[in-house]
PDB file of N, CA and C in Angstrom:
ATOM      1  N   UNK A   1     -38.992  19.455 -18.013  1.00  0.00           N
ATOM      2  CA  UNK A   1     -38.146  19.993 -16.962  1.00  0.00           C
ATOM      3  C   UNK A   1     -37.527  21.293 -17.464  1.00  0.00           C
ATOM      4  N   UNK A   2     -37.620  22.359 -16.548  1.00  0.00           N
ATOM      5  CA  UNK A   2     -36.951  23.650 -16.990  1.00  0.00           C
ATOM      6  C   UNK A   2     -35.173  23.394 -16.912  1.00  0.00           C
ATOM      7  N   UNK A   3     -34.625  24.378 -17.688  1.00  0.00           N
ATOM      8  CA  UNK A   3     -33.208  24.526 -17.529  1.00  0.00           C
ATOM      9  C   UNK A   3     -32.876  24.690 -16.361  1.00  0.00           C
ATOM     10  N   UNK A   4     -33.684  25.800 -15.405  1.00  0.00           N
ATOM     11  CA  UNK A   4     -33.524  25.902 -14.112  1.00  0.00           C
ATOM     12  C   UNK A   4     -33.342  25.003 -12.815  1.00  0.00           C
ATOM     13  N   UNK A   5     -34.277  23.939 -13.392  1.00  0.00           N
ATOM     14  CA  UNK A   5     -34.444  22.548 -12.404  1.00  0.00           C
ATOM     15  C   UNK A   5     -33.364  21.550 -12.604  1.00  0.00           C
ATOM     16  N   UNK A   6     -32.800  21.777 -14.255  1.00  0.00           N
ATOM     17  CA  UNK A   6     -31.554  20.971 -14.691  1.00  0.00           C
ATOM     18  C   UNK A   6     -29.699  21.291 -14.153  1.00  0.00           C
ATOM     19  N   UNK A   7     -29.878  22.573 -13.417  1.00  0.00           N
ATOM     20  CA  UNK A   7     -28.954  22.858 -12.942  1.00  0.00           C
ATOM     21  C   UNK A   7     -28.749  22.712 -11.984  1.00  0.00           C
ATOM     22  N   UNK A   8     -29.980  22.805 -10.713  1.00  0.00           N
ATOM     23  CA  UNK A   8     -29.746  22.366  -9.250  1.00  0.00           C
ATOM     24  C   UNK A   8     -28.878  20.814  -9.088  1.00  0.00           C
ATOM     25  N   UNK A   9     -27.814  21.452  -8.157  1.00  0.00           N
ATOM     26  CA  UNK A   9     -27.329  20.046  -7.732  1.00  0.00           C
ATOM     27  C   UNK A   9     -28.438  19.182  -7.328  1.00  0.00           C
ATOM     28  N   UNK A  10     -28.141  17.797  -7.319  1.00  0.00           N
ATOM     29  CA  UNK A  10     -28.839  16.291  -6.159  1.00  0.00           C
ATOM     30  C   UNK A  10     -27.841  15.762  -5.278  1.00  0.00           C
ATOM     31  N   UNK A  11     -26.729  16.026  -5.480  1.00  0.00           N
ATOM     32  CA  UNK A  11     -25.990  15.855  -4.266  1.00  0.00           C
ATOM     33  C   UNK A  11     -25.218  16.764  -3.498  1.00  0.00           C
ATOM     34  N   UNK A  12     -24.354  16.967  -2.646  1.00  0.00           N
ATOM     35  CA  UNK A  12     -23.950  18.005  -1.997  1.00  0.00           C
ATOM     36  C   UNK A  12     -22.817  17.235  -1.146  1.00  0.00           C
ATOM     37  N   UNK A  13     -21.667  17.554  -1.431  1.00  0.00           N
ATOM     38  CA  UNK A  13     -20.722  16.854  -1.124  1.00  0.00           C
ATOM     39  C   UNK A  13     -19.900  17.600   0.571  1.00  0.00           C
ATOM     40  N   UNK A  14     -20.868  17.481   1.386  1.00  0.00           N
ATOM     41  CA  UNK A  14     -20.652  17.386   2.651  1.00  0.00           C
ATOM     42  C   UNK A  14     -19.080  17.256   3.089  1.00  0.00           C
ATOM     43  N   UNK A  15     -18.921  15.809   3.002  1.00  0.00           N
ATOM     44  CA  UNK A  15     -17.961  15.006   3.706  1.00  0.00           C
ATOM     45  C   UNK A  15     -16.558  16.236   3.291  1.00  0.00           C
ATOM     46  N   UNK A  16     -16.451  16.601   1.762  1.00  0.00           N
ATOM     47  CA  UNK A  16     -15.315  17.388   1.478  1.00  0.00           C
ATOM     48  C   UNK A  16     -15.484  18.824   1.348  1.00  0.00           C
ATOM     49  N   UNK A  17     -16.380  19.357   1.967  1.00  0.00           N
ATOM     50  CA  UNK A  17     -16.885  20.831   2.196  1.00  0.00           C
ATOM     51  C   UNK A  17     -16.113  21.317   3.634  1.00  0.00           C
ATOM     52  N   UNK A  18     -15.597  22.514   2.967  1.00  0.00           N
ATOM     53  CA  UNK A  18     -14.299  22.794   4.823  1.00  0.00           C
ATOM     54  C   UNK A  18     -15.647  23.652   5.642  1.00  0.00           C
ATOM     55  N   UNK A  19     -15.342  23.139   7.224  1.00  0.00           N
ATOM     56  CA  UNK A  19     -15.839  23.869   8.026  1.00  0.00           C
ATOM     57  C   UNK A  19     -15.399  25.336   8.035  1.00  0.00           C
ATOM     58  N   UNK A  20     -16.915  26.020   8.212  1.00  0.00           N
ATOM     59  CA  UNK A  20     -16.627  27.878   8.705  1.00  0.00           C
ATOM     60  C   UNK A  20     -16.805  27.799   9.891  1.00  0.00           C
ATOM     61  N   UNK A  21     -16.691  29.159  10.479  1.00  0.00           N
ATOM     62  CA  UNK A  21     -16.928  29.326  12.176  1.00  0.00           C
ATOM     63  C   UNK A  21     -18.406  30.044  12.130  1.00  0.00           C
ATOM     64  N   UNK A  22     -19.317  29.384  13.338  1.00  0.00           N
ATOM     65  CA  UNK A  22     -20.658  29.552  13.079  1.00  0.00           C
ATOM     66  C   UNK A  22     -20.521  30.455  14.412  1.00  0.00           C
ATOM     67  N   UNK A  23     -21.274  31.568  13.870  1.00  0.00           N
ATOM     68  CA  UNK A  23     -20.961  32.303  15.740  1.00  0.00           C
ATOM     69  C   UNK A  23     -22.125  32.710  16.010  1.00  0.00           C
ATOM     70  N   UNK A  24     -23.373  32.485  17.170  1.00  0.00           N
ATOM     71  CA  UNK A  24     -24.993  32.655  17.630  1.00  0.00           C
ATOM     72  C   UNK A  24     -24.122  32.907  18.792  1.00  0.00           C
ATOM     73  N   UNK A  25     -24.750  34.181  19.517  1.00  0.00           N
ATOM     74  CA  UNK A  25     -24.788  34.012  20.802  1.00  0.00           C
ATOM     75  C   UNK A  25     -25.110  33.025  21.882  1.00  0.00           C
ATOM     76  N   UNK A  26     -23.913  32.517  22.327  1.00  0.00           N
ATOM     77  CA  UNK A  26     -24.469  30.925  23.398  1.00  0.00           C
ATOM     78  C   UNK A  26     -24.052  29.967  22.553  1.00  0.00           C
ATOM     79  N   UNK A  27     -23.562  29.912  21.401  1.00  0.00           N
ATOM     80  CA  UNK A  27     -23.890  28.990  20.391  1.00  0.00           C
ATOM     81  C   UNK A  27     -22.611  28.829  19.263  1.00  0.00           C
ATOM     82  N   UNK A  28     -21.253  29.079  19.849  1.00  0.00           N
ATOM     83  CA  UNK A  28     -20.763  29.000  18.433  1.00  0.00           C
ATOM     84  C   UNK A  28     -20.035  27.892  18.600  1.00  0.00           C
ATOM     85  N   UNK A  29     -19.575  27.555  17.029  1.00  0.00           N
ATOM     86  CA  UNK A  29     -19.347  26.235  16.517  1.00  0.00           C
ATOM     87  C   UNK A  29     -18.944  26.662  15.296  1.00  0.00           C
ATOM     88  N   UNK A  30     -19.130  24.845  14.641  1.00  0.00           N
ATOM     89  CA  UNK A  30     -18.780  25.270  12.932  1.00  0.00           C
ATOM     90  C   UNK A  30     -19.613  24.839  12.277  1.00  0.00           C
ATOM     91  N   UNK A  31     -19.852  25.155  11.021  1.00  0.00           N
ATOM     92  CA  UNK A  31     -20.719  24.684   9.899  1.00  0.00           C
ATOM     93  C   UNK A  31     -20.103  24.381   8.675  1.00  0.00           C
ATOM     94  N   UNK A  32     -20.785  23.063   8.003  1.00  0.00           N
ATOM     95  CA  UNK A  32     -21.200  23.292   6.389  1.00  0.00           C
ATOM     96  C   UNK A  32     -22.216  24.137   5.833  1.00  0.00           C
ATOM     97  N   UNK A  33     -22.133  25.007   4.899  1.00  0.00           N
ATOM     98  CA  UNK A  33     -23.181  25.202   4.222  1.00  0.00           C
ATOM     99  C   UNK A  33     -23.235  24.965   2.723  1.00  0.00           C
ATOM    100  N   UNK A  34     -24.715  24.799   2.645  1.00  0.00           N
ATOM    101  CA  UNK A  34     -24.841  24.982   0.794  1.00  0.00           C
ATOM    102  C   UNK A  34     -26.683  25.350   0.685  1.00  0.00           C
ATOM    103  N   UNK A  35     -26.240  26.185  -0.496  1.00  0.00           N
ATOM    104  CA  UNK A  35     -27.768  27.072  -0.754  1.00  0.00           C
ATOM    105  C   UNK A  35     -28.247  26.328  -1.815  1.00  0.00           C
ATOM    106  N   UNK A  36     -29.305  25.859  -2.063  1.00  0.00           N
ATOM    107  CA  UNK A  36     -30.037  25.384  -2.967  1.00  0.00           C
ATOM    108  C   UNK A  36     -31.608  25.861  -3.434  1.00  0.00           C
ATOM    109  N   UNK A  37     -32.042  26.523  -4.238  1.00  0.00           N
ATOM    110  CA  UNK A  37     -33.617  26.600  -4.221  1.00  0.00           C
ATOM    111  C   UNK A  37     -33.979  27.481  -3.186  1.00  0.00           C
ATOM    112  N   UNK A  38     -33.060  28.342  -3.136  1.00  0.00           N
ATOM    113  CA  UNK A  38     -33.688  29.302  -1.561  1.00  0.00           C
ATOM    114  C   UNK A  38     -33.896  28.882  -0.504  1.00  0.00           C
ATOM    115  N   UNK A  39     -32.726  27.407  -0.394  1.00  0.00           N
ATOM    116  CA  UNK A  39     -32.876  27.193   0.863  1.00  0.00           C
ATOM    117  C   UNK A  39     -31.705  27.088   1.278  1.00  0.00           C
ATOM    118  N   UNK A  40     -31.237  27.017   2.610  1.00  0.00           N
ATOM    119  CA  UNK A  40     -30.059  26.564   3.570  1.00  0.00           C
ATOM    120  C   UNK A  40     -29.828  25.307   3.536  1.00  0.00           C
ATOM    121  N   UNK A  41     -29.112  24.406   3.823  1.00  0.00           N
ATOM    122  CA  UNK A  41     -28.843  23.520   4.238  1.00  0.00           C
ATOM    123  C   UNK A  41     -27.215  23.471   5.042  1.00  0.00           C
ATOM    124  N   UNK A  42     -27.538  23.105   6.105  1.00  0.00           N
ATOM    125  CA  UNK A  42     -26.638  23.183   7.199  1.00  0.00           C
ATOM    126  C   UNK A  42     -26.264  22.021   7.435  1.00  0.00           C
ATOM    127  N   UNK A  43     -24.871  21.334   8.000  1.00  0.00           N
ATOM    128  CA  UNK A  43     -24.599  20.821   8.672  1.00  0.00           C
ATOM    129  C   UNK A  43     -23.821  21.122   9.736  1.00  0.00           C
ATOM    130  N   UNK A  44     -24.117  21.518  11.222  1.00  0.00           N
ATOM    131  CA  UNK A  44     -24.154  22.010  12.157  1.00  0.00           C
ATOM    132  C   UNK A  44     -23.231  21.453  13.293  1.00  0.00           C
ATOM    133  N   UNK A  45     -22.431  21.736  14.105  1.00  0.00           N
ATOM    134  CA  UNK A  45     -21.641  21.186  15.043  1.00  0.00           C
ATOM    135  C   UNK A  45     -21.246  22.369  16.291  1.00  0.00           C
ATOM    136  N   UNK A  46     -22.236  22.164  16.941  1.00  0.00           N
ATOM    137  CA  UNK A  46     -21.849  22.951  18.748  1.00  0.00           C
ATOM    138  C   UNK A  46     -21.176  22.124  19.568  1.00  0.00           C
ATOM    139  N   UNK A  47     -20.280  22.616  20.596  1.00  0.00           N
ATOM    140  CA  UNK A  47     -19.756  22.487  20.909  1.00  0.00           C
ATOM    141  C   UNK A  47     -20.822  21.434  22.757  1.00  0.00           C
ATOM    142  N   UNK A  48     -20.339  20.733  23.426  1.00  0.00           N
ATOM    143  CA  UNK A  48     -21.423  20.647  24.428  1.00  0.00           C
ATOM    144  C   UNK A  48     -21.580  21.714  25.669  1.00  0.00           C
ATOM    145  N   UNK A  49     -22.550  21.562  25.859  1.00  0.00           N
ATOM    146  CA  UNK A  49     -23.241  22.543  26.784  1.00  0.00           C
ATOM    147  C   UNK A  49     -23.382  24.397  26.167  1.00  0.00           C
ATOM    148  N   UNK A  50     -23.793  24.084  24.985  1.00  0.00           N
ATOM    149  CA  UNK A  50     -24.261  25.209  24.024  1.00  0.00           C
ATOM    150  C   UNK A  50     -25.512  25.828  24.660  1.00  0.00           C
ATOM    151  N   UNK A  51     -25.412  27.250  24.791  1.00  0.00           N
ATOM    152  CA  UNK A  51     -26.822  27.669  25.218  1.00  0.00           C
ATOM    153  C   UNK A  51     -27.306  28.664  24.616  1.00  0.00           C
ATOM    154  N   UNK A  52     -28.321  29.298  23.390  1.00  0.00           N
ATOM    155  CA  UNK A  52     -28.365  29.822  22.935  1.00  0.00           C
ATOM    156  C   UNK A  52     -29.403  31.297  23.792  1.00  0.00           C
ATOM    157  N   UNK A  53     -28.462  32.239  23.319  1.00  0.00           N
ATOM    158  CA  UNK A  53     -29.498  33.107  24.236  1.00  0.00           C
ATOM    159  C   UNK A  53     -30.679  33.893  23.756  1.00  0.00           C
ATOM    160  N   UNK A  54     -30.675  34.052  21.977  1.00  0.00           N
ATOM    161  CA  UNK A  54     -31.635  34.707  21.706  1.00  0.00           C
ATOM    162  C   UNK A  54     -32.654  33.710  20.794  1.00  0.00           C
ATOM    163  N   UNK A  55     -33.764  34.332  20.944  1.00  0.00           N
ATOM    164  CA  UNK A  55     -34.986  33.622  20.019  1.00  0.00           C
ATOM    165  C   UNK A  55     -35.038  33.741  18.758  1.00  0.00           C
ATOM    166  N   UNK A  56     -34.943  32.818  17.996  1.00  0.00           N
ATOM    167  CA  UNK A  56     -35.431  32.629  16.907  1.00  0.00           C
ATOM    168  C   UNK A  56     -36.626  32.545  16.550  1.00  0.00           C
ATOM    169  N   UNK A  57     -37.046  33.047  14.584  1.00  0.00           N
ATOM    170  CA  UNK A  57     -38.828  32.961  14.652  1.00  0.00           C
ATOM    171  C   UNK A  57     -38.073  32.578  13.118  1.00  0.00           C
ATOM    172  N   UNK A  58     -37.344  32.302  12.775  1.00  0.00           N
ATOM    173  CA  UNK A  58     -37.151  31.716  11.231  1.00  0.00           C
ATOM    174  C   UNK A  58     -37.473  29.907  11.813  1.00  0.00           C
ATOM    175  N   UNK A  59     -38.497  29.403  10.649  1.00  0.00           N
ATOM    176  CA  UNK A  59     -38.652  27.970  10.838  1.00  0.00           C
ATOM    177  C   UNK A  59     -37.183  27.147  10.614  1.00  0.00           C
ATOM    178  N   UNK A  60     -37.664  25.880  11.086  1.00  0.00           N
ATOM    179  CA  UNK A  60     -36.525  24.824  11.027  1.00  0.00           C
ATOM    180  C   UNK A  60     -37.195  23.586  10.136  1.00  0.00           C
ATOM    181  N   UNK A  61     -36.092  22.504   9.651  1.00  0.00           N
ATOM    182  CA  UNK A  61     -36.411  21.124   9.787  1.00  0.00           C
ATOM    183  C   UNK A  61     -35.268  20.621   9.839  1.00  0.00           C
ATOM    184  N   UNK A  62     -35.332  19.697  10.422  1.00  0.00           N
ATOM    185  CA  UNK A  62     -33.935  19.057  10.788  1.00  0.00           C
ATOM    186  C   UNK A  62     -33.732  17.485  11.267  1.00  0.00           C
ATOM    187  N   UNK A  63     -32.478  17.074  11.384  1.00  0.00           N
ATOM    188  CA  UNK A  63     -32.430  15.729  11.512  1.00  0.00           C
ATOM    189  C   UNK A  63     -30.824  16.159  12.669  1.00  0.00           C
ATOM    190  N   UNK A  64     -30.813  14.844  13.747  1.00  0.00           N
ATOM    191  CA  UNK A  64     -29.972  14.768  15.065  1.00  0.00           C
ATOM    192  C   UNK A  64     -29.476  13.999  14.552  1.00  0.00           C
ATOM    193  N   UNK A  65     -27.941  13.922  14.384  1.00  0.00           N
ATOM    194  CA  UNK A  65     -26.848  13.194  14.025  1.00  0.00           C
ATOM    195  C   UNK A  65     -26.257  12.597  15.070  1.00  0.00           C
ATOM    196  N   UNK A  66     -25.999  13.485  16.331  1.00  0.00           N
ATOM    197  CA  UNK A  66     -24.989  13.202  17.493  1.00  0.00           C
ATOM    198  C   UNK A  66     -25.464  14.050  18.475  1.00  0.00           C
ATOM    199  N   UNK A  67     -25.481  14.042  19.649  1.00  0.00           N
ATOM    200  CA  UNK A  67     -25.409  14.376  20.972  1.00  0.00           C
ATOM    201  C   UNK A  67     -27.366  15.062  21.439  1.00  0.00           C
ATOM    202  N   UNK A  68     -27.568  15.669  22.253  1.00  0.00           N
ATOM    203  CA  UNK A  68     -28.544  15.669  22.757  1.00  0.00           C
ATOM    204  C   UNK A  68     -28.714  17.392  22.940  1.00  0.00           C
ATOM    205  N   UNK A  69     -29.959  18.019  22.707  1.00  0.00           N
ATOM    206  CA  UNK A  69     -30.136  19.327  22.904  1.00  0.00           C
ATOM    207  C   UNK A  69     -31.706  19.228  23.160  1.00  0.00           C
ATOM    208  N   UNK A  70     -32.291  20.497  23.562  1.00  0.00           N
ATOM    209  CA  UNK A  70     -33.428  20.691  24.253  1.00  0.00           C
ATOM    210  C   UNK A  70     -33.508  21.896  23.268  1.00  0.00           C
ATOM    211  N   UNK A  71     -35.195  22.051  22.573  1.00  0.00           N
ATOM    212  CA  UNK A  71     -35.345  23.245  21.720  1.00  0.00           C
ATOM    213  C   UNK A  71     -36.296  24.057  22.573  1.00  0.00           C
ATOM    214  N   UNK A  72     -36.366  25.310  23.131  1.00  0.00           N
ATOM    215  CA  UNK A  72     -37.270  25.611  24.064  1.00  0.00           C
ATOM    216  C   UNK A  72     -38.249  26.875  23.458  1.00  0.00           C
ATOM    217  N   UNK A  73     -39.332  26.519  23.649  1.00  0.00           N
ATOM    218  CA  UNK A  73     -40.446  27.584  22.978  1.00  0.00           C
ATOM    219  C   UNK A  73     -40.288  28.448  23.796  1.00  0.00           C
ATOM    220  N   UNK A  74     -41.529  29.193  24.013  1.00  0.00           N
ATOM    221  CA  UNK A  74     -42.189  30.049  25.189  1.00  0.00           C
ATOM    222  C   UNK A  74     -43.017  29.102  25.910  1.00  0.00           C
ATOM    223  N   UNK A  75     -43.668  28.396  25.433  1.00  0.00           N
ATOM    224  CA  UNK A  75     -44.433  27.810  26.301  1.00  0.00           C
ATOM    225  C   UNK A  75     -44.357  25.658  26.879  1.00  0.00           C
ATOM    226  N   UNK A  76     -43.163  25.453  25.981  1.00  0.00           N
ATOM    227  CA  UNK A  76     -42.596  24.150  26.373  1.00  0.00           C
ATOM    228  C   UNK A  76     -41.419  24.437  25.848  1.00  0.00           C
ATOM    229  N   UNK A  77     -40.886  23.187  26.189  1.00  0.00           N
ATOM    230  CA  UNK A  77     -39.254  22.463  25.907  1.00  0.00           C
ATOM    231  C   UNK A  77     -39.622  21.069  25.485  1.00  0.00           C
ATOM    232  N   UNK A  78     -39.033  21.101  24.305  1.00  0.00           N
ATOM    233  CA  UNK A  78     -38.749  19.579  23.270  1.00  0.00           C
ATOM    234  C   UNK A  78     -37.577  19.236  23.454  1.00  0.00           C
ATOM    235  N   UNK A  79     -37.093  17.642  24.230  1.00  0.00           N
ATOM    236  CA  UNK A  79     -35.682  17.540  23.948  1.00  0.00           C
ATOM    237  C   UNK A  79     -35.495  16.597  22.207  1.00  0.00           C
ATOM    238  N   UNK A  80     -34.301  16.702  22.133  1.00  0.00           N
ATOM    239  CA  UNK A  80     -34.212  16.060  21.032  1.00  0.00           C
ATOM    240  C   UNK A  80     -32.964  15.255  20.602  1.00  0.00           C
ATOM    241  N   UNK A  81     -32.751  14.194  20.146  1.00  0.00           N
ATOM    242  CA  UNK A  81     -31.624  13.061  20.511  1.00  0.00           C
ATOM    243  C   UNK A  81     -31.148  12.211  19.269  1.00  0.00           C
ATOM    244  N   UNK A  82     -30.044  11.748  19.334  1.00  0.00           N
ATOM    245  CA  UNK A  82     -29.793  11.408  17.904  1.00  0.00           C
ATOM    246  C   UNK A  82     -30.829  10.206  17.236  1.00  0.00           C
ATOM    247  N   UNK A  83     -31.040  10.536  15.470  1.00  0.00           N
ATOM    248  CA  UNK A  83     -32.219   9.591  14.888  1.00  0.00           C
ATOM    249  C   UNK A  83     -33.612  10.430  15.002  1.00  0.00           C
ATOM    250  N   UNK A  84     -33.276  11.756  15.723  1.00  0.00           N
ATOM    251  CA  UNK A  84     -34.635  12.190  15.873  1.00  0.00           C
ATOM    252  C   UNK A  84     -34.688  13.344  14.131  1.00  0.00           C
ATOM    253  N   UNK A  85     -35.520  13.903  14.014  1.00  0.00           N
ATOM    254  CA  UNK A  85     -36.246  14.649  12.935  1.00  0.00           C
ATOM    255  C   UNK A  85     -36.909  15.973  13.971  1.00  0.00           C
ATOM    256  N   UNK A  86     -37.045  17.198  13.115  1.00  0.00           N
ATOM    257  CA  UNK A  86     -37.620  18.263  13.904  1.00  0.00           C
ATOM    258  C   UNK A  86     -38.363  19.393  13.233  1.00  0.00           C
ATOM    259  N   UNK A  87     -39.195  19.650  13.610  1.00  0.00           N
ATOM    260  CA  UNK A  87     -39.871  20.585  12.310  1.00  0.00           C
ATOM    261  C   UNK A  87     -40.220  21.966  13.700  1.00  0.00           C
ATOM    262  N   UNK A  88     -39.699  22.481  13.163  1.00  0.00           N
ATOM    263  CA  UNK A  88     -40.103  24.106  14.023  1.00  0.00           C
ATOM    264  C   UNK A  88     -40.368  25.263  12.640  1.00  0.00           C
ATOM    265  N   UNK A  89     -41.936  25.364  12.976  1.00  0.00           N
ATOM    266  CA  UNK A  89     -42.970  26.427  12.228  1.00  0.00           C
ATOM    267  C   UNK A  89     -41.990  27.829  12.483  1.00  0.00           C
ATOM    268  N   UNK A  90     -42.153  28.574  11.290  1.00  0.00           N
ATOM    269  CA  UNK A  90     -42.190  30.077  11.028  1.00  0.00           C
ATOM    270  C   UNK A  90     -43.125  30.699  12.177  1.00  0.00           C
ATOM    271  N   UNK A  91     -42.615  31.979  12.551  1.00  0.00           N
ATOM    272  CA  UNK A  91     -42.760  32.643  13.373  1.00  0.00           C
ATOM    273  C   UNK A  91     -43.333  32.045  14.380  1.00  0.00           C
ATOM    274  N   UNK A  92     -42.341  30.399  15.344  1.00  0.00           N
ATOM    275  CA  UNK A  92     -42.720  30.033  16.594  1.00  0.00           C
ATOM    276  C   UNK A  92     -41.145  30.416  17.548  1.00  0.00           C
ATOM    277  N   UNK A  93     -41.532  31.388  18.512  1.00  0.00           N
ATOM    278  CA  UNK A  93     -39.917  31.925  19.053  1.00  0.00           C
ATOM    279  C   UNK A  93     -39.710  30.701  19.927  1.00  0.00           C
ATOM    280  N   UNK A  94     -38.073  30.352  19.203  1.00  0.00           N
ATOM    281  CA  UNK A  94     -37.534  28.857  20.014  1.00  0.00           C
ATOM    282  C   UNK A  94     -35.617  29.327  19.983  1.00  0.00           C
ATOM    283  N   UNK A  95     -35.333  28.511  20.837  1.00  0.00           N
ATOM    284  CA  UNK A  95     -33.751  28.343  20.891  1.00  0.00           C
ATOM    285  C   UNK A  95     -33.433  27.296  21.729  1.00  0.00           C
ATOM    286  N   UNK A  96     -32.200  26.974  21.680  1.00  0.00           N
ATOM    287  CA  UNK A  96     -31.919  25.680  21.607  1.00  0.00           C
ATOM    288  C   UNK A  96     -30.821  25.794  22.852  1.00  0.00           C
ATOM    289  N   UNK A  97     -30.174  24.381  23.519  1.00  0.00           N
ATOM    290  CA  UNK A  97     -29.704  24.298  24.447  1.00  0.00           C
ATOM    291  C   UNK A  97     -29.017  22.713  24.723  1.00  0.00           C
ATOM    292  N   UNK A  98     -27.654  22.489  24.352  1.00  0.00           N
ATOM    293  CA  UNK A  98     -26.860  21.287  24.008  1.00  0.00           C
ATOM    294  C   UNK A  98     -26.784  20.745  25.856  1.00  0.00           C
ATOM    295  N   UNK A  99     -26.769  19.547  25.877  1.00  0.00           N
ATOM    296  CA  UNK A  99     -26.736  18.804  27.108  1.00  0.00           C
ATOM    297  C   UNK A  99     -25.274  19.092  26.969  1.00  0.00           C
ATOM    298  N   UNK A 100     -24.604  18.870  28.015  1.00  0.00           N
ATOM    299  CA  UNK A 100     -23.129  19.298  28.968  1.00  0.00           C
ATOM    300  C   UNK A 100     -22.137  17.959  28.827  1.00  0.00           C
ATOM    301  N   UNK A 101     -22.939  16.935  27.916  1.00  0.00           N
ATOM    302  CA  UNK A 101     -21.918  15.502  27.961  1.00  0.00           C
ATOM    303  C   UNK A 101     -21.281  15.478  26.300  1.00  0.00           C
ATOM    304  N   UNK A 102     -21.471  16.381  25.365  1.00  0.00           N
ATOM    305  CA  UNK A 102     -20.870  15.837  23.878  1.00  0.00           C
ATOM    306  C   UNK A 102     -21.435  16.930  22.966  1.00  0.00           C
ATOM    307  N   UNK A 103     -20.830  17.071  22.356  1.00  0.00           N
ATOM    308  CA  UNK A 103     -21.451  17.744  21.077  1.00  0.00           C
ATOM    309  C   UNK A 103     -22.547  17.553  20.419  1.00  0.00           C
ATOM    310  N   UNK A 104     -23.382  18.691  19.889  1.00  0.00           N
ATOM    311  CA  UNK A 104     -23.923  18.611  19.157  1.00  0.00           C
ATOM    312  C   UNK A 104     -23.866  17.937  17.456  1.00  0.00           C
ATOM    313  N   UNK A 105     -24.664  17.129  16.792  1.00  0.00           N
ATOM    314  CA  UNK A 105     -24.574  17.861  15.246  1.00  0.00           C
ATOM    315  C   UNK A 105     -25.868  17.384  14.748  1.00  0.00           C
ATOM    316  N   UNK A 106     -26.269  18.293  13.945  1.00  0.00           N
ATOM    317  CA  UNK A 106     -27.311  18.403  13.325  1.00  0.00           C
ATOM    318  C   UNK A 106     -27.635  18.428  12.055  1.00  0.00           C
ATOM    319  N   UNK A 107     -28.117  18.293  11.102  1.00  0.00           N
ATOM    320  CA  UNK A 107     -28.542  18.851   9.433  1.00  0.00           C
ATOM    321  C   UNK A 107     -30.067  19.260   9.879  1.00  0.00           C
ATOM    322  N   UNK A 108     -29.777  21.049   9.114  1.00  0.00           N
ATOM    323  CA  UNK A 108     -30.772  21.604   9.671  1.00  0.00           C
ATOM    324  C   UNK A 108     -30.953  22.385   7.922  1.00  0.00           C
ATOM    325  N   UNK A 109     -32.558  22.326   7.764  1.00  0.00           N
ATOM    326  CA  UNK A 109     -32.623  23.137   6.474  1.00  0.00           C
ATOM    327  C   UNK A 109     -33.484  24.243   6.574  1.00  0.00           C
ATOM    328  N   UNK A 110     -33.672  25.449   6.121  1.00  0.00           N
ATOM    329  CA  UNK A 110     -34.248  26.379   6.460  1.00  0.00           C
ATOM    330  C   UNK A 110     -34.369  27.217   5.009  1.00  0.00           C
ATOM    331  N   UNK A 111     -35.420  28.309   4.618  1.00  0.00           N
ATOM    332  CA  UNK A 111     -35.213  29.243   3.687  1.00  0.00           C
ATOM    333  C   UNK A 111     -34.944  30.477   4.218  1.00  0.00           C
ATOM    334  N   UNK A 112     -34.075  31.020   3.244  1.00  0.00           N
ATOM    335  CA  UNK A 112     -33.153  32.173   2.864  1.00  0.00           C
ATOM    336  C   UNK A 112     -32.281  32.112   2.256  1.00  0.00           C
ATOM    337  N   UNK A 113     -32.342  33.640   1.595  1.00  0.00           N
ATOM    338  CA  UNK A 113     -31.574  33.434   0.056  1.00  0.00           C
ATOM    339  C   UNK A 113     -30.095  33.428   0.683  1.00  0.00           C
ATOM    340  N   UNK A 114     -29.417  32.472  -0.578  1.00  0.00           N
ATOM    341  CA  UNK A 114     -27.991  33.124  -0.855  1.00  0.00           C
ATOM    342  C   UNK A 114     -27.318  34.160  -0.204  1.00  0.00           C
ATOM    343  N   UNK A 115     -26.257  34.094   0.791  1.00  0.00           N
ATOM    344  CA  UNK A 115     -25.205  35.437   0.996  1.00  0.00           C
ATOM    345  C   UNK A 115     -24.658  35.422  -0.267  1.00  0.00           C
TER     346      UNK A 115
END
């Protein structure tokens, strides 16, 4: 094992990580974050009836904690509901859209480096 691999955290202490203000057009809320390995890891909270207005082409994977949203391509709409899992490919343009009864939350992981 490299030194490098010996330093990455294995856990990520969520529960006591303070929320920031997450601001997407259509879309703001709050987040956890933590960077690991060049990646994101999010834990995500919109507000209900979130509508995001611009497209995304950075991939996703993710897991539905709470409430109900619809991810919409160009050429379909996936809804998606708590217990569900989600994998959205690199350069597929999608955005997302919270049902009008509860909040969102999500853990969503993605790559990009470190702010």
């Amino acid at each position: 094992m490299s030194n490098d691999a010996a330093t990455l955290p294995v856990g990520i202490d969520f529960p006591n990580a303070d929320w920031e203000k997450w601001h997407k057009p259509g879309a703001d809320g709050r987040v956890k974050l933590a960077f690991v390995g060049g990646q994101r890891l999010r834990l995500l909270e919109l507000p209900a009836g979130f509508d995001e207005h611009e497209w995304c082409v950075r991939g996703h994977t993710g897991y539905v904690l709470r409430g109900e949203f619809t991810v919409h391509f160009r050429d379909r709409s996936v809804p998606c509901r708590p217990g569900m899992g989600f994998v959205i490919p690199d350069d597929e343009e999608h955005r997302s859209q919270g049902s009008s009864d509860e909040p969102t939350v999500v853990f969503v992981v993605d790559r990009v480096g470190a702010p």
